[in-house]
N, C-alpha and C. Protein backbone atom coordinates (compact mmCIF):
# COMPACT_ATOMS: atom_id res chain seq x y z
N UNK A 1 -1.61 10.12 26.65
CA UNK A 1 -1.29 9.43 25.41
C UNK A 1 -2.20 8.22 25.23
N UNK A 2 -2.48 8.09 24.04
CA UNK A 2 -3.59 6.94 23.62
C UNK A 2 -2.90 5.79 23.85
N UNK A 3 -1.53 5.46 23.73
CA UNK A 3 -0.94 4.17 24.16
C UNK A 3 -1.06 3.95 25.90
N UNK A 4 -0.79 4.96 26.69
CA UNK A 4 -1.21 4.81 28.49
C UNK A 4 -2.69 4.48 28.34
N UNK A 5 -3.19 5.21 27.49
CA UNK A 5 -4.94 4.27 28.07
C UNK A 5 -4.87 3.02 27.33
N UNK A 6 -4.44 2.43 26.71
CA UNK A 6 -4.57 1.06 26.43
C UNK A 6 -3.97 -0.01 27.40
N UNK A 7 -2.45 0.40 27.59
CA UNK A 7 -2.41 -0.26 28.65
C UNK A 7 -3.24 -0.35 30.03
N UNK A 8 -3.67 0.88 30.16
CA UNK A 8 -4.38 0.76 31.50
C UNK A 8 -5.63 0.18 31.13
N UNK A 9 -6.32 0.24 30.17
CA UNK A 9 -7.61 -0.69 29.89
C UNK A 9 -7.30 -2.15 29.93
N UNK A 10 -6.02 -2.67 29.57
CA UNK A 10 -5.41 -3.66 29.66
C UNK A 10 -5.22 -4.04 31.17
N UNK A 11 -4.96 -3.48 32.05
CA UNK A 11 -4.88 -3.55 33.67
C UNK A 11 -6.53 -4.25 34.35
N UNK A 12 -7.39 -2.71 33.82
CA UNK A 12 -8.58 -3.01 34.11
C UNK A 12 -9.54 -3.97 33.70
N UNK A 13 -8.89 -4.93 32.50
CA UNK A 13 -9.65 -5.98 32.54
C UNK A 13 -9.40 -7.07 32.58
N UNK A 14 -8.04 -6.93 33.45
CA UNK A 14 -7.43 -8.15 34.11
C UNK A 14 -7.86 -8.05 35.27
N UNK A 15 -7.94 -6.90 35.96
CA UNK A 15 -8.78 -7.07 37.24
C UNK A 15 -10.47 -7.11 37.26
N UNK A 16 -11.22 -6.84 36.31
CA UNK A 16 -12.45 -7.14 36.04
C UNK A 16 -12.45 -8.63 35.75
N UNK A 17 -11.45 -9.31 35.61
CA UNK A 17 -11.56 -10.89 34.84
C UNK A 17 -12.98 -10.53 33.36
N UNK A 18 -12.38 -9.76 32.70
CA UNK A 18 -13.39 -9.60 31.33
C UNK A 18 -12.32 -10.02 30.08
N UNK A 19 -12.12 -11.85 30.24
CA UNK A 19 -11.13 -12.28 29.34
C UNK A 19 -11.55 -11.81 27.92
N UNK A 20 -13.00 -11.69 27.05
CA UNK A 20 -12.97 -10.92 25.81
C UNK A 20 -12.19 -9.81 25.77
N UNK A 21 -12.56 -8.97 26.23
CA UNK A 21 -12.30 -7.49 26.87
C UNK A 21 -10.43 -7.60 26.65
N UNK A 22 -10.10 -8.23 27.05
CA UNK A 22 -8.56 -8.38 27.54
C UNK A 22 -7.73 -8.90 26.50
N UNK A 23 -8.35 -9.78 25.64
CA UNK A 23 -7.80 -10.52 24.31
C UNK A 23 -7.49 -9.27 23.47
N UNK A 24 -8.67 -9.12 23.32
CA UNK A 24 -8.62 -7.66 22.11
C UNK A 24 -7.86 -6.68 22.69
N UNK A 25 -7.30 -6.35 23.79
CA UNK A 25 -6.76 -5.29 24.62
C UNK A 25 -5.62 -5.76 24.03
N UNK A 26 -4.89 -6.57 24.55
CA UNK A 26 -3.70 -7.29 24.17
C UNK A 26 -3.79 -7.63 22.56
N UNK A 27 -4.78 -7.86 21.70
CA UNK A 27 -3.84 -7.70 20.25
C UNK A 27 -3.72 -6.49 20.01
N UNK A 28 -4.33 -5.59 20.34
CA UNK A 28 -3.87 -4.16 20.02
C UNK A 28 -2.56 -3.79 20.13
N UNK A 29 -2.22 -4.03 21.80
CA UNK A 29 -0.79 -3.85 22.17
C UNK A 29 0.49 -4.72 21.18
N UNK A 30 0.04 -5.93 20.42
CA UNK A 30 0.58 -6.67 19.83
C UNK A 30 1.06 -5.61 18.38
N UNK A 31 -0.17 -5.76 18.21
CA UNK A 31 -0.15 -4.67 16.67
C UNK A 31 0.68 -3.40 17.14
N UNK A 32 0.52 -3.07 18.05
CA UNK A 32 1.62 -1.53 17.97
C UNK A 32 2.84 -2.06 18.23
N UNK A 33 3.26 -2.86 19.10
CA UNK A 33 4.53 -3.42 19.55
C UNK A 33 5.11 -3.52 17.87
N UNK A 34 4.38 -4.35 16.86
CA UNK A 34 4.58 -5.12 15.72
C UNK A 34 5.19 -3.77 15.16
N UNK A 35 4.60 -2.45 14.74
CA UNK A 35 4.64 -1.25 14.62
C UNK A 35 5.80 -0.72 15.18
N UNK A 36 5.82 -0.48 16.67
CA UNK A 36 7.21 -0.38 17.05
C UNK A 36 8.58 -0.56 16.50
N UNK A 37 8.51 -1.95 16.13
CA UNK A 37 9.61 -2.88 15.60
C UNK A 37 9.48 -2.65 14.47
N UNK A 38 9.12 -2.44 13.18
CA UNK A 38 9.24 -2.05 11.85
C UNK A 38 9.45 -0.45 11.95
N UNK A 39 9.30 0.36 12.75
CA UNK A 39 9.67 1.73 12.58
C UNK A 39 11.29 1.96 13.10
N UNK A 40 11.27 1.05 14.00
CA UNK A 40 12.94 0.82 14.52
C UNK A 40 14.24 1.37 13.01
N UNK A 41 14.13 1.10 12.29
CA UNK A 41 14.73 1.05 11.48
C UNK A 41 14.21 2.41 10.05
N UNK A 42 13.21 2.99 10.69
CA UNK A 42 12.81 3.97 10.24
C UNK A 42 13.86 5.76 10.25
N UNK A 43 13.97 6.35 9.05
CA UNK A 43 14.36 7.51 9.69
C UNK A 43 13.89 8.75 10.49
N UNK A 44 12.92 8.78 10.29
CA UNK A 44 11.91 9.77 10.82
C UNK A 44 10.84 9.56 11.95
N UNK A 45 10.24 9.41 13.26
CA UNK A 45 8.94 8.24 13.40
C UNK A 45 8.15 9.47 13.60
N UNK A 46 7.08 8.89 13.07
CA UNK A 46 5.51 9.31 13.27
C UNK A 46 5.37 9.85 14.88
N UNK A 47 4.63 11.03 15.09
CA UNK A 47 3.83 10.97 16.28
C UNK A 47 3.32 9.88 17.05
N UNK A 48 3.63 9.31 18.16
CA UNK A 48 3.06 8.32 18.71
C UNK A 48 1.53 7.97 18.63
N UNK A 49 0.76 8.95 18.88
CA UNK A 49 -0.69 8.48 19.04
C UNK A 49 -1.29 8.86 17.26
N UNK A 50 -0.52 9.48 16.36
CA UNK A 50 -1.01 9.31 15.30
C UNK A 50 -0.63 7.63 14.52
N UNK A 51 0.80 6.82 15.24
CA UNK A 51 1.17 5.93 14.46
C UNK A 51 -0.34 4.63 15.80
N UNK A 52 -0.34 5.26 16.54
CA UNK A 52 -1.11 4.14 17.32
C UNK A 52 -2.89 4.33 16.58
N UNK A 53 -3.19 5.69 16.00
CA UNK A 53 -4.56 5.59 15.42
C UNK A 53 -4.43 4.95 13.86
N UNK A 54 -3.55 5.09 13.65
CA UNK A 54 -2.95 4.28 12.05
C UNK A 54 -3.26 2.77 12.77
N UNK A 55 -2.83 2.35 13.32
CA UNK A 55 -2.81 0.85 13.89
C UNK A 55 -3.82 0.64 14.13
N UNK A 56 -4.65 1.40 14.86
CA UNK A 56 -5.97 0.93 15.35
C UNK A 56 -6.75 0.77 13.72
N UNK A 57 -6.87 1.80 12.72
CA UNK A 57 -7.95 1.81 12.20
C UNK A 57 -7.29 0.43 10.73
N UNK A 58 -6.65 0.61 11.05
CA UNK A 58 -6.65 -0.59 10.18
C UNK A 58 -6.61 -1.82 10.46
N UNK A 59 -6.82 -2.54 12.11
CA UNK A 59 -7.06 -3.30 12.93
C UNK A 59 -9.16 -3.33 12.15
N UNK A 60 -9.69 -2.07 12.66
CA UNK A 60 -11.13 -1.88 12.36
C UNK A 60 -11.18 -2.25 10.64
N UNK A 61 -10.12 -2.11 10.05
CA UNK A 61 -10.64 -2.00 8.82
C UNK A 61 -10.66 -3.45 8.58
N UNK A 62 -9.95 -4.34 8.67
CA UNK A 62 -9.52 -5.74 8.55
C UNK A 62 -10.56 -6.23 9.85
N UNK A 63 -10.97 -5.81 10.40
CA UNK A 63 -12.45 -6.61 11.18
C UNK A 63 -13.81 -6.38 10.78
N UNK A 64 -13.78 -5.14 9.98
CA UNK A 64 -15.01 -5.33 9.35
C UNK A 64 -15.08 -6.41 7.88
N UNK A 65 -14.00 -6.37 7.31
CA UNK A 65 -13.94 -7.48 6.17
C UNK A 65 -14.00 -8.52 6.49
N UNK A 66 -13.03 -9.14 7.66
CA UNK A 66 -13.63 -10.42 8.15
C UNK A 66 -15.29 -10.25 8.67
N UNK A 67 -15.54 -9.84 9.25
CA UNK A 67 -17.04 -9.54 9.40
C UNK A 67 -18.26 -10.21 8.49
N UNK A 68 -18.20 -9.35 7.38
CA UNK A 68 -18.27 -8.94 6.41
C UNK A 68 -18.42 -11.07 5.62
N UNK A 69 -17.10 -11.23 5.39
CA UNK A 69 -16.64 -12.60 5.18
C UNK A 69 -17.16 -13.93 5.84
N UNK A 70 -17.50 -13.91 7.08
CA UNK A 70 -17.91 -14.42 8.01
C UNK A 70 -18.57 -14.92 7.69
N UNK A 71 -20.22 -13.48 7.83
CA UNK A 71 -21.41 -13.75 7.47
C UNK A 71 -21.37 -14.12 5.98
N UNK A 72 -21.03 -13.36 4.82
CA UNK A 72 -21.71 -14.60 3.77
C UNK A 72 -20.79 -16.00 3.65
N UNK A 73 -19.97 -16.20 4.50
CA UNK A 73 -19.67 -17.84 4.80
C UNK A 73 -20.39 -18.54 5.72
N UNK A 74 -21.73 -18.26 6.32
CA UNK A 74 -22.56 -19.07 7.43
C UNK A 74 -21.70 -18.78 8.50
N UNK A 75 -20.86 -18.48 9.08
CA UNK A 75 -20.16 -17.86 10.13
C UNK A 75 -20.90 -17.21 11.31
N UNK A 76 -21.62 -17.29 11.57
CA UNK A 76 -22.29 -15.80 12.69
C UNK A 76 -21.65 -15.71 13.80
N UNK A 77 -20.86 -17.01 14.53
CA UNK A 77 -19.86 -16.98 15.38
C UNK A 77 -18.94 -16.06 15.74
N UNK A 78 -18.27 -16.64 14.43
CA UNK A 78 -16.77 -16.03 13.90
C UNK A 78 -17.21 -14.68 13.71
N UNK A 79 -18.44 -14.20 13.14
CA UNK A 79 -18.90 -13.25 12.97
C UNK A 79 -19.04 -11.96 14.31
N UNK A 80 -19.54 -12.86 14.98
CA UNK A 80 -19.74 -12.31 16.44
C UNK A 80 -18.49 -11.87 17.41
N UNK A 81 -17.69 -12.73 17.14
CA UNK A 81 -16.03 -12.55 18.11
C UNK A 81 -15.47 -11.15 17.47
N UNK A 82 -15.26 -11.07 15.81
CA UNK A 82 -14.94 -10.00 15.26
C UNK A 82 -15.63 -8.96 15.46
N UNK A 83 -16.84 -9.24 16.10
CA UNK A 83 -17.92 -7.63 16.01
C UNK A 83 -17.21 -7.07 17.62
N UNK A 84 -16.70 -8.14 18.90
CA UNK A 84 -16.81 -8.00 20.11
C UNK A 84 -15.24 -7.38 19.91
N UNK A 85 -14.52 -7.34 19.08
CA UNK A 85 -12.84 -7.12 19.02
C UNK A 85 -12.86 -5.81 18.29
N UNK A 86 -14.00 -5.88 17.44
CA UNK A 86 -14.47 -4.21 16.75
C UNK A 86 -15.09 -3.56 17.50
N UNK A 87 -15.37 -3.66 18.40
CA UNK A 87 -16.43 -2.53 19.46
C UNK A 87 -15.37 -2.30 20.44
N UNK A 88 -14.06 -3.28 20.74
CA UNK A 88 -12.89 -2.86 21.52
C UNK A 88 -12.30 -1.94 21.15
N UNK A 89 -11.73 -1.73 19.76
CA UNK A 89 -10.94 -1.78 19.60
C UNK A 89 -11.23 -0.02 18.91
N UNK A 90 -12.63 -0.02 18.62
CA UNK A 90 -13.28 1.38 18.37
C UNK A 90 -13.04 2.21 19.43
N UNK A 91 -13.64 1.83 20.91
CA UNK A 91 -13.46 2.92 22.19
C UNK A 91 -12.01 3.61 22.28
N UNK A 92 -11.10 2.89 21.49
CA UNK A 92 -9.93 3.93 21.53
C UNK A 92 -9.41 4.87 20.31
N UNK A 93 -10.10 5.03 19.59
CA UNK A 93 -10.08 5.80 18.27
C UNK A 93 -10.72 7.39 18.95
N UNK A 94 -10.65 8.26 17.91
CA UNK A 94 -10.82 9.41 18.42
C UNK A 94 -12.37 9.39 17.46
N UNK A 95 -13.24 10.57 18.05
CA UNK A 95 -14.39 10.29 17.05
C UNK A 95 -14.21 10.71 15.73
N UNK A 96 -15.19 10.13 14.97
CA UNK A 96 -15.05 10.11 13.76
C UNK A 96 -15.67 11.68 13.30
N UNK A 97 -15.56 12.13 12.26
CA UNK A 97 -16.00 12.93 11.52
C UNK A 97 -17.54 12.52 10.47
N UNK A 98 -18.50 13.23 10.79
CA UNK A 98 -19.69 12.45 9.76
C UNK A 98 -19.51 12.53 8.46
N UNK A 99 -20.48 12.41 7.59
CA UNK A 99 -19.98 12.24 6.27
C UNK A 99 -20.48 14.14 5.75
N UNK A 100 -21.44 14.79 6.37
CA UNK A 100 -21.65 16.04 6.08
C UNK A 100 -20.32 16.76 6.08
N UNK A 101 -19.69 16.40 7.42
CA UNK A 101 -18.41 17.66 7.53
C UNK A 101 -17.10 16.73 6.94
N UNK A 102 -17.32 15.51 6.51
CA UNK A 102 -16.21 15.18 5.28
C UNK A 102 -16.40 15.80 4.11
N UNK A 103 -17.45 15.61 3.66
CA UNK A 103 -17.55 16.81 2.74
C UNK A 103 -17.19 18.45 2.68
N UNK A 104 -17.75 18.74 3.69
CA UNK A 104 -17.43 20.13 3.87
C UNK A 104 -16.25 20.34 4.01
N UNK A 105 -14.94 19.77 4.88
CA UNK A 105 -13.20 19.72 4.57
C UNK A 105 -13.07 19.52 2.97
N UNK A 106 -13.64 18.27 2.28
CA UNK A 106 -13.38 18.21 1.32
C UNK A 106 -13.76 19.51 0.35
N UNK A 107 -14.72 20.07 -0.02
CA UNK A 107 -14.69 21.05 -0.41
C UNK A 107 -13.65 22.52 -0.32
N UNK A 108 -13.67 22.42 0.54
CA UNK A 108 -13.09 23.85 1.44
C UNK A 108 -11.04 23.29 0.86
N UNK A 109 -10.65 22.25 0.96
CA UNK A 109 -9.26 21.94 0.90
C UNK A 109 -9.67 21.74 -0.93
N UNK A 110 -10.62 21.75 -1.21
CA UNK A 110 -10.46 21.52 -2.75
C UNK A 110 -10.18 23.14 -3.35
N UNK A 111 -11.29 23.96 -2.88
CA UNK A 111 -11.09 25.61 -3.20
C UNK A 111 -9.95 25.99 -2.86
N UNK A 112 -9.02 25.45 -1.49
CA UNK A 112 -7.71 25.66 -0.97
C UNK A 112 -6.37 25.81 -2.41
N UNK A 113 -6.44 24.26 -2.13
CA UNK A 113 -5.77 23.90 -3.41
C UNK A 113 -5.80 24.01 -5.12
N UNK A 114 -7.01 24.92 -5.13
CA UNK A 114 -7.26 25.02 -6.61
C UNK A 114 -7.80 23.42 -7.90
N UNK A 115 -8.35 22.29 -6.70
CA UNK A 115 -8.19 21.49 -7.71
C UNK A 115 -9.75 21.73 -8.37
N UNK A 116 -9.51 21.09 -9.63
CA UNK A 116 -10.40 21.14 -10.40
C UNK A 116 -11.19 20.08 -11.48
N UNK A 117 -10.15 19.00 -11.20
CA UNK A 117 -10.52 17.54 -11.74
C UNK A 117 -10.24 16.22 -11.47
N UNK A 118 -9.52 15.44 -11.74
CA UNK A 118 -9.27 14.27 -11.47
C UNK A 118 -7.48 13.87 -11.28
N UNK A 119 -7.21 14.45 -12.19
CA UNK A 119 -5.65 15.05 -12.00
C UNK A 119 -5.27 15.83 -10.19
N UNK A 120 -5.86 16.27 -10.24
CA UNK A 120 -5.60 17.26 -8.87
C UNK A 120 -6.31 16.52 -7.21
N UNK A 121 -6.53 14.81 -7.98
CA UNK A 121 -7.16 14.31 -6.33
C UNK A 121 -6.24 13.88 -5.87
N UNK A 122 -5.09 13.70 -6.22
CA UNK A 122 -3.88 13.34 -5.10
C UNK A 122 -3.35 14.65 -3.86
N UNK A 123 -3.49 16.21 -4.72
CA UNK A 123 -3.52 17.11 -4.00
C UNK A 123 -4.57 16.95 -2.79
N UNK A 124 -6.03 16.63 -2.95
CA UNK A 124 -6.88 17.04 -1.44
C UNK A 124 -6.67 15.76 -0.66
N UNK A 125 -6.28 14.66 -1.54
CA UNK A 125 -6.56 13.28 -0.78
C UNK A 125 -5.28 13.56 0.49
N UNK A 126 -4.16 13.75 -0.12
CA UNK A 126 -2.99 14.24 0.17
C UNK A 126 -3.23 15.02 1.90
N UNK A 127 -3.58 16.51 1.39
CA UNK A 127 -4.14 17.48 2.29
C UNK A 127 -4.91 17.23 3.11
N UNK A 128 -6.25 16.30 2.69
CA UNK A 128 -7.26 15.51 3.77
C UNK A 128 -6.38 14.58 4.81
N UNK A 129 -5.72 13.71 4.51
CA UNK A 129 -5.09 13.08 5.54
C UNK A 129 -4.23 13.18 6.30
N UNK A 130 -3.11 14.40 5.89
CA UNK A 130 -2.12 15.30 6.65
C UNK A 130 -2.95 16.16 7.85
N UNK A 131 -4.52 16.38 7.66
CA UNK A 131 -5.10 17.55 8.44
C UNK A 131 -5.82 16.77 9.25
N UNK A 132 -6.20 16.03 8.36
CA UNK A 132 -8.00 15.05 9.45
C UNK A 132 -7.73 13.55 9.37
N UNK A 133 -6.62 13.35 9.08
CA UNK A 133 -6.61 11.39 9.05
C UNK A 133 -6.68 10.86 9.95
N UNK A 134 -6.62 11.24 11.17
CA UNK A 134 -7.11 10.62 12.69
C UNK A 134 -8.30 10.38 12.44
N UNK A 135 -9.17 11.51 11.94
CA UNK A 135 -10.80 11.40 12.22
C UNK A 135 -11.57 11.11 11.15
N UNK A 136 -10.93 10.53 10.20
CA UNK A 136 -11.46 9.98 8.83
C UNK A 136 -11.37 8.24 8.68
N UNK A 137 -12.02 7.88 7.99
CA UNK A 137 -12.20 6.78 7.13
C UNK A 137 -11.76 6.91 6.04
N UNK A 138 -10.24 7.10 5.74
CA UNK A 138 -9.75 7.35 4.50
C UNK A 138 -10.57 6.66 3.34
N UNK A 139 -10.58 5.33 3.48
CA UNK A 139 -11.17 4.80 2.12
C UNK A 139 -12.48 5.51 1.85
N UNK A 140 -13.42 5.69 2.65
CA UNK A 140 -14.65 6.48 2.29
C UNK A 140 -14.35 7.90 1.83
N UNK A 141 -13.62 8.34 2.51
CA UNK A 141 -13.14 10.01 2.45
C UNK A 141 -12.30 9.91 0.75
N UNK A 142 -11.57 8.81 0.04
CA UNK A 142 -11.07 9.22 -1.05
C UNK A 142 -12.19 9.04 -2.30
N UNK A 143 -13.00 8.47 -1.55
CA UNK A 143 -14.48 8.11 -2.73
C UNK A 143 -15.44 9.50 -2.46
N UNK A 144 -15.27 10.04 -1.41
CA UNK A 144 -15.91 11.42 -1.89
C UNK A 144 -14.97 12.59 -2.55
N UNK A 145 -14.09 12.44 -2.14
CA UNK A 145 -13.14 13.18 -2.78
C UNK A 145 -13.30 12.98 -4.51
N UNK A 146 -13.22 11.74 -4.78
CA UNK A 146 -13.27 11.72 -6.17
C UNK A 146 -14.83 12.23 -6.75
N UNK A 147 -15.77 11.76 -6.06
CA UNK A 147 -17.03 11.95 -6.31
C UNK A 147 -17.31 13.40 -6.81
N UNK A 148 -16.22 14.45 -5.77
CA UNK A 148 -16.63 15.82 -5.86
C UNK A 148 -15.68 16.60 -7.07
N UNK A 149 -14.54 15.66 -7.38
CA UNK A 149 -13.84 16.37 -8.80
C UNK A 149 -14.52 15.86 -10.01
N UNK A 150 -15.55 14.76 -9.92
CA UNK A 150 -16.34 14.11 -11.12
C UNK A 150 -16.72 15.42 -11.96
């Protein structure tokens, strides 16, 4: 389970003394714990390592904007800590899908579903993330999606 290797990366870089390494280890664990506790009260819960890749990538998504923010604020610092918490926090994501074979799902679930315009992108967006949302960049993946019912 993707939550046992975090903790144990969390082990290993308390015994490496790699305090960067260990910060970002531990907000991760924070953010799912946080996760934990708002699903408590949930009726249904998510797959564990699908609600822990939900957590992660939107951890990545909110570090590239600060990023992003940083630098055109003169930041390169601040800039730099967020790049070292984004390269953590990536090694536990599953790999990504390129943008060729996002397309190619996208196509293939578009012929699936019969869509045919703009009306019908809630159907693949829908279908894309029920099948491949581990290994997507949703926000990029719904801009080709739309791109391809244009």
């Amino acid at each position: 389970m993707l939550r046992d290797s975090i903790k144990a990366a969390q082990i290993t870089a308390m015994k490496a003394g790699d305090k960067p390494r260990l910060a970002a280890v531990r907000l991760i664990l924070a953010k799912i714990k946080d996760r934990d506790i708002e699903l408590r009260t949930a009726d249904s819960l998510p797959d564990d390592d699908a609600m822990v890749i939900d957590v992660l990538q939107k951890m990545v998504k909110q570090r590239r904007e600060s990023i992003q923010l940083f630098e055109e604020g003169g930041r390169p610092e601040k800039a730099a800590e967020e790049k070292a918490e984004l390269d953590v926090i990536e090694t536990f994501l599953p790999a990504q899908l390129s943008e060729d074979e996002t397309k190619a799902l996208i196509e293939a679930i578009k012929a699936e579903v019969g869509a045919e315009s703009m009306k019908d992108m809630g159907k693949v967006v829908a279908a894309l993330k029920a099948r491949h949302g581990t290994q997507l960049d949703m926000g990029k993946a719904s801009g080709w999606v739309k791109a391809a019912l244009a």
